[in-house]
C-alpha atoms as a PDB file:
ATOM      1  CA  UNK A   1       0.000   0.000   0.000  1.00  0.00           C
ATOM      2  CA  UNK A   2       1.494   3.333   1.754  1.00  0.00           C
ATOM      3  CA  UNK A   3       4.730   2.093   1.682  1.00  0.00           C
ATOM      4  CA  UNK A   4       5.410   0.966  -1.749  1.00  0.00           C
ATOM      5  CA  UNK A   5       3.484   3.775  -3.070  1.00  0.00           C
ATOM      6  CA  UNK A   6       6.118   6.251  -1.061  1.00  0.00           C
ATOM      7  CA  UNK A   7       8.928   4.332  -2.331  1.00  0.00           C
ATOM      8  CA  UNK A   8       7.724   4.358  -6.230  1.00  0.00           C
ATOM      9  CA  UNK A   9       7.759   8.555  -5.837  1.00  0.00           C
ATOM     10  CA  UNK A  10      10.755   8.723  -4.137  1.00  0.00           C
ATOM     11  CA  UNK A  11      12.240   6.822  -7.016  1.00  0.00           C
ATOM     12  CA  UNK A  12      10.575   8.599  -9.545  1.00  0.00           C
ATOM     13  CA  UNK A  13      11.611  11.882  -8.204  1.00  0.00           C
ATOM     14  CA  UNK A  14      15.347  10.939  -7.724  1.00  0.00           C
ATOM     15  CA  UNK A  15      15.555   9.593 -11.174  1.00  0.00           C
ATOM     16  CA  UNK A  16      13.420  12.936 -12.142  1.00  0.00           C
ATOM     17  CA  UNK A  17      15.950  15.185 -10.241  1.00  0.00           C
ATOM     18  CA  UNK A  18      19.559  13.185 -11.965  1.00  0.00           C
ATOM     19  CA  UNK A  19      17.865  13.372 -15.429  1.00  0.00           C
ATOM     20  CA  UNK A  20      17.154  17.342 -14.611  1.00  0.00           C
ATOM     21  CA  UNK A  21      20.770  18.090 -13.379  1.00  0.00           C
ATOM     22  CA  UNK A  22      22.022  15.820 -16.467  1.00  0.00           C
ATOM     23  CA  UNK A  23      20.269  18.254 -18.730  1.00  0.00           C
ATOM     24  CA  UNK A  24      20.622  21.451 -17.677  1.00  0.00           C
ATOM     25  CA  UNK A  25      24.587  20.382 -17.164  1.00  0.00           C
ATOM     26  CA  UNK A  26      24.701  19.874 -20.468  1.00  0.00           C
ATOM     27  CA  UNK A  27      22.685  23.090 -21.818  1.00  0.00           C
ATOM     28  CA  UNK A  28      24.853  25.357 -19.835  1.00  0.00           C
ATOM     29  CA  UNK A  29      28.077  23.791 -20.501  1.00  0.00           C
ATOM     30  CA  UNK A  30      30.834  26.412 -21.156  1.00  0.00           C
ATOM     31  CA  UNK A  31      31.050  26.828 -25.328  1.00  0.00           C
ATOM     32  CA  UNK A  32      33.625  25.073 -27.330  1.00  0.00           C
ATOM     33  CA  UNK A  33      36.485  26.843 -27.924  1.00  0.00           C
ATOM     34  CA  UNK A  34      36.421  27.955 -32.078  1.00  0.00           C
ATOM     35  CA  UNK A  35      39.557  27.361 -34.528  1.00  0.00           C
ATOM     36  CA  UNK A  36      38.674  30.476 -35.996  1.00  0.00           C
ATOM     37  CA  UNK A  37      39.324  34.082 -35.228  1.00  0.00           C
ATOM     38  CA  UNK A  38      36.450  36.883 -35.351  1.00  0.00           C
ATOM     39  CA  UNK A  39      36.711  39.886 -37.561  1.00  0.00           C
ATOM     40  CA  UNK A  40      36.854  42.654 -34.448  1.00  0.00           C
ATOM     41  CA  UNK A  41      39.707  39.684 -32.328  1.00  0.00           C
ATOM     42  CA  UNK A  42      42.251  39.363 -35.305  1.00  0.00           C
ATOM     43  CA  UNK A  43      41.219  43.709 -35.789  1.00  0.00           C
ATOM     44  CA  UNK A  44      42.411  44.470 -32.220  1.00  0.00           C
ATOM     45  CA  UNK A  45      45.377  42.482 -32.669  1.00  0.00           C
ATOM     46  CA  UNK A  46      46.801  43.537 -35.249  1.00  0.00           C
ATOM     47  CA  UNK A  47      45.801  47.334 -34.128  1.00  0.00           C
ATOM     48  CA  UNK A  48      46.067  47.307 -30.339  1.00  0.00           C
ATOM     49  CA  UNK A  49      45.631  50.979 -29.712  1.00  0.00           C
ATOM     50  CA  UNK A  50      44.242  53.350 -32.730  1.00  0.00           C
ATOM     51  CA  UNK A  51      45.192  56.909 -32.017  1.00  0.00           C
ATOM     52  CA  UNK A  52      41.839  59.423 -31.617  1.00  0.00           C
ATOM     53  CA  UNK A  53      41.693  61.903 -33.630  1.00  0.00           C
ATOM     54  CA  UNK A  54      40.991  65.616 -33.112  1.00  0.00           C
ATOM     55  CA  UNK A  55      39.095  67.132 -35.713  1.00  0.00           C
ATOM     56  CA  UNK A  56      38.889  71.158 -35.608  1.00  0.00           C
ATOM     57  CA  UNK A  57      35.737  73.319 -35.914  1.00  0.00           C
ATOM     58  CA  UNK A  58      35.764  75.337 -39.109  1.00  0.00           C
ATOM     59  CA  UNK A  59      32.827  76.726 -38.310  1.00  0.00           C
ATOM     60  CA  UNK A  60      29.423  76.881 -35.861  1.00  0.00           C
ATOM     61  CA  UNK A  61      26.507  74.965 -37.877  1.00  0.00           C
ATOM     62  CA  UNK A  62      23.115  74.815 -37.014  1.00  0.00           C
ATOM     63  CA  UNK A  63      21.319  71.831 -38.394  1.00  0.00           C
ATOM     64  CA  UNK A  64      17.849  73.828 -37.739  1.00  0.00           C
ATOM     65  CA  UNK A  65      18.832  76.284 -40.154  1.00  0.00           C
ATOM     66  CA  UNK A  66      21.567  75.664 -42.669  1.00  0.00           C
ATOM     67  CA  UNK A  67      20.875  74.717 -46.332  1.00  0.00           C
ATOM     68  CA  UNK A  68      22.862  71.457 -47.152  1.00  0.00           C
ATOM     69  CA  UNK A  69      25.416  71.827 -49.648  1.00  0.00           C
ATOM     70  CA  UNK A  70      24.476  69.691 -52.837  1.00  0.00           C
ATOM     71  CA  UNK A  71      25.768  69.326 -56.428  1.00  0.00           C
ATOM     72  CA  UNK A  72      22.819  71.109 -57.582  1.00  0.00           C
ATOM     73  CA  UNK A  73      22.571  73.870 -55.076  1.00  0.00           C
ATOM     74  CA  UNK A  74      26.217  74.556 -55.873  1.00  0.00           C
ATOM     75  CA  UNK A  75      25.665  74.328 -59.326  1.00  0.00           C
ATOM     76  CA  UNK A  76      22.995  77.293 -58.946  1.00  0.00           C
ATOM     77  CA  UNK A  77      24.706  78.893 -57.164  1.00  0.00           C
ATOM     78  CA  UNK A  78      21.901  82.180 -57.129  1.00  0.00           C
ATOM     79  CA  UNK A  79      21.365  81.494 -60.554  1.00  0.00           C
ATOM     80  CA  UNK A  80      18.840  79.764 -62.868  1.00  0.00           C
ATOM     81  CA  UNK A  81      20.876  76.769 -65.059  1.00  0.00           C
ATOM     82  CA  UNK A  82      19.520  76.203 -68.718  1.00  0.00           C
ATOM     83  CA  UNK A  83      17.106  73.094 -68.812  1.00  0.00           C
ATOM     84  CA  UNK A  84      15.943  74.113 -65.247  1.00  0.00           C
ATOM     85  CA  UNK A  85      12.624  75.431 -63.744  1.00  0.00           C
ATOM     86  CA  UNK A  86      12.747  79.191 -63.144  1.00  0.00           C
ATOM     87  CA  UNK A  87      13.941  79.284 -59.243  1.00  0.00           C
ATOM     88  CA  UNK A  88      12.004  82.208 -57.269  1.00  0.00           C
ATOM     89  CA  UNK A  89      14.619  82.410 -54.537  1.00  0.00           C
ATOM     90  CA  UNK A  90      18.188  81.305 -54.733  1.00  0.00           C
ATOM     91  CA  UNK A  91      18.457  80.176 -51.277  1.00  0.00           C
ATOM     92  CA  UNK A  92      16.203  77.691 -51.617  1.00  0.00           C
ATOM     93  CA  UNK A  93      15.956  75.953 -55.127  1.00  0.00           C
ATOM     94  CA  UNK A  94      14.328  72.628 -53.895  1.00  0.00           C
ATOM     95  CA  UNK A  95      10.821  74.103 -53.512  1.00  0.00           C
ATOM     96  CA  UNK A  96       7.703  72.471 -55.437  1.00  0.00           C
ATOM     97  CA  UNK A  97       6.757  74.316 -58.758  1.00  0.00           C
ATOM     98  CA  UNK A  98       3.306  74.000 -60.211  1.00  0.00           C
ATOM     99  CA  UNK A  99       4.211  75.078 -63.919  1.00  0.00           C
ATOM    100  CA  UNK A 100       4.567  71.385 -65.124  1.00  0.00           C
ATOM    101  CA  UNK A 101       1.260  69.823 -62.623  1.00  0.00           C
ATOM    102  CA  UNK A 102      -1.103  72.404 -63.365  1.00  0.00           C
ATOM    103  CA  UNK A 103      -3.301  71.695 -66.489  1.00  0.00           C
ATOM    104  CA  UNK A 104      -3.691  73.989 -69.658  1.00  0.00           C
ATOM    105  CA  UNK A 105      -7.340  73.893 -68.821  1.00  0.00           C
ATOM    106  CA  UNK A 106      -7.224  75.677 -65.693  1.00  0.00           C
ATOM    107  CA  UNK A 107      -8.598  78.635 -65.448  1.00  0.00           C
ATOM    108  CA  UNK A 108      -5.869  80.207 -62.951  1.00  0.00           C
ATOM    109  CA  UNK A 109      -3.932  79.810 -66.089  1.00  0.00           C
ATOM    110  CA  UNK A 110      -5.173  82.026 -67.712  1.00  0.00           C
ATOM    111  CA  UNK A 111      -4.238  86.171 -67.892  1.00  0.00           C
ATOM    112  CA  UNK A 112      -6.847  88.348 -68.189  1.00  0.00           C
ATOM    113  CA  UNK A 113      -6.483  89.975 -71.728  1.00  0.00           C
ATOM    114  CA  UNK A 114      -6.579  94.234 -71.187  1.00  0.00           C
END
């Protein structure tokens, strides 16, 4: 009764508890060491120590407000470039035009005749 139903838990926990320890020995084992060497390893030594360098300020910028420099905007340079649309303001060329999206059919179009 009682007694051999105590001893079948008792067994089935032990074995429970050395299967448990087996496994988790085995899924936290300590990795393999590799044959190979990483990219940043065989980086650091073969360049231990990589002098910083100091870059000077040429000037204060202000990323709210300045225009980025661009092949275009320096090819404007204030002025209109032949093949272009017709720029209102120099200091900014990269606004939307409506010459080419507004239809011939509109009658904004159109100029009153005198």
């Amino acid at each position: 009764g009682q007694r051999a139903h105590d001893k079948k838990r008792d067994l089935i926990r032990s074995v429970r508890a050395e299967l448990t320890a087996e496994i988790e020995g085995d899924l936290n084992r300590a990795p393999d060491p590799t044959d190979y060497v990483t990219t940043k390893q065989h980086y650091q030594n073969m360049h231990p120590e990589y002098p910083a360098v100091k870059h000077e300020t040429t000037r204060t910028h202000n990323y709210l407000t300045d225009q980025p420099e661009t092949f275009w905007h320096g090819q404007l340079g204030g002025k209109a470039m032949p093949g272009l649309t017709n720029v209102a303001k120099a200091g900014n060329p990269f606004h939307k035009d409506a010459k080419f999206s507004t239809p011939l059919s509109d009658p904004r179009t159109h100029v009153a005749q005198a």
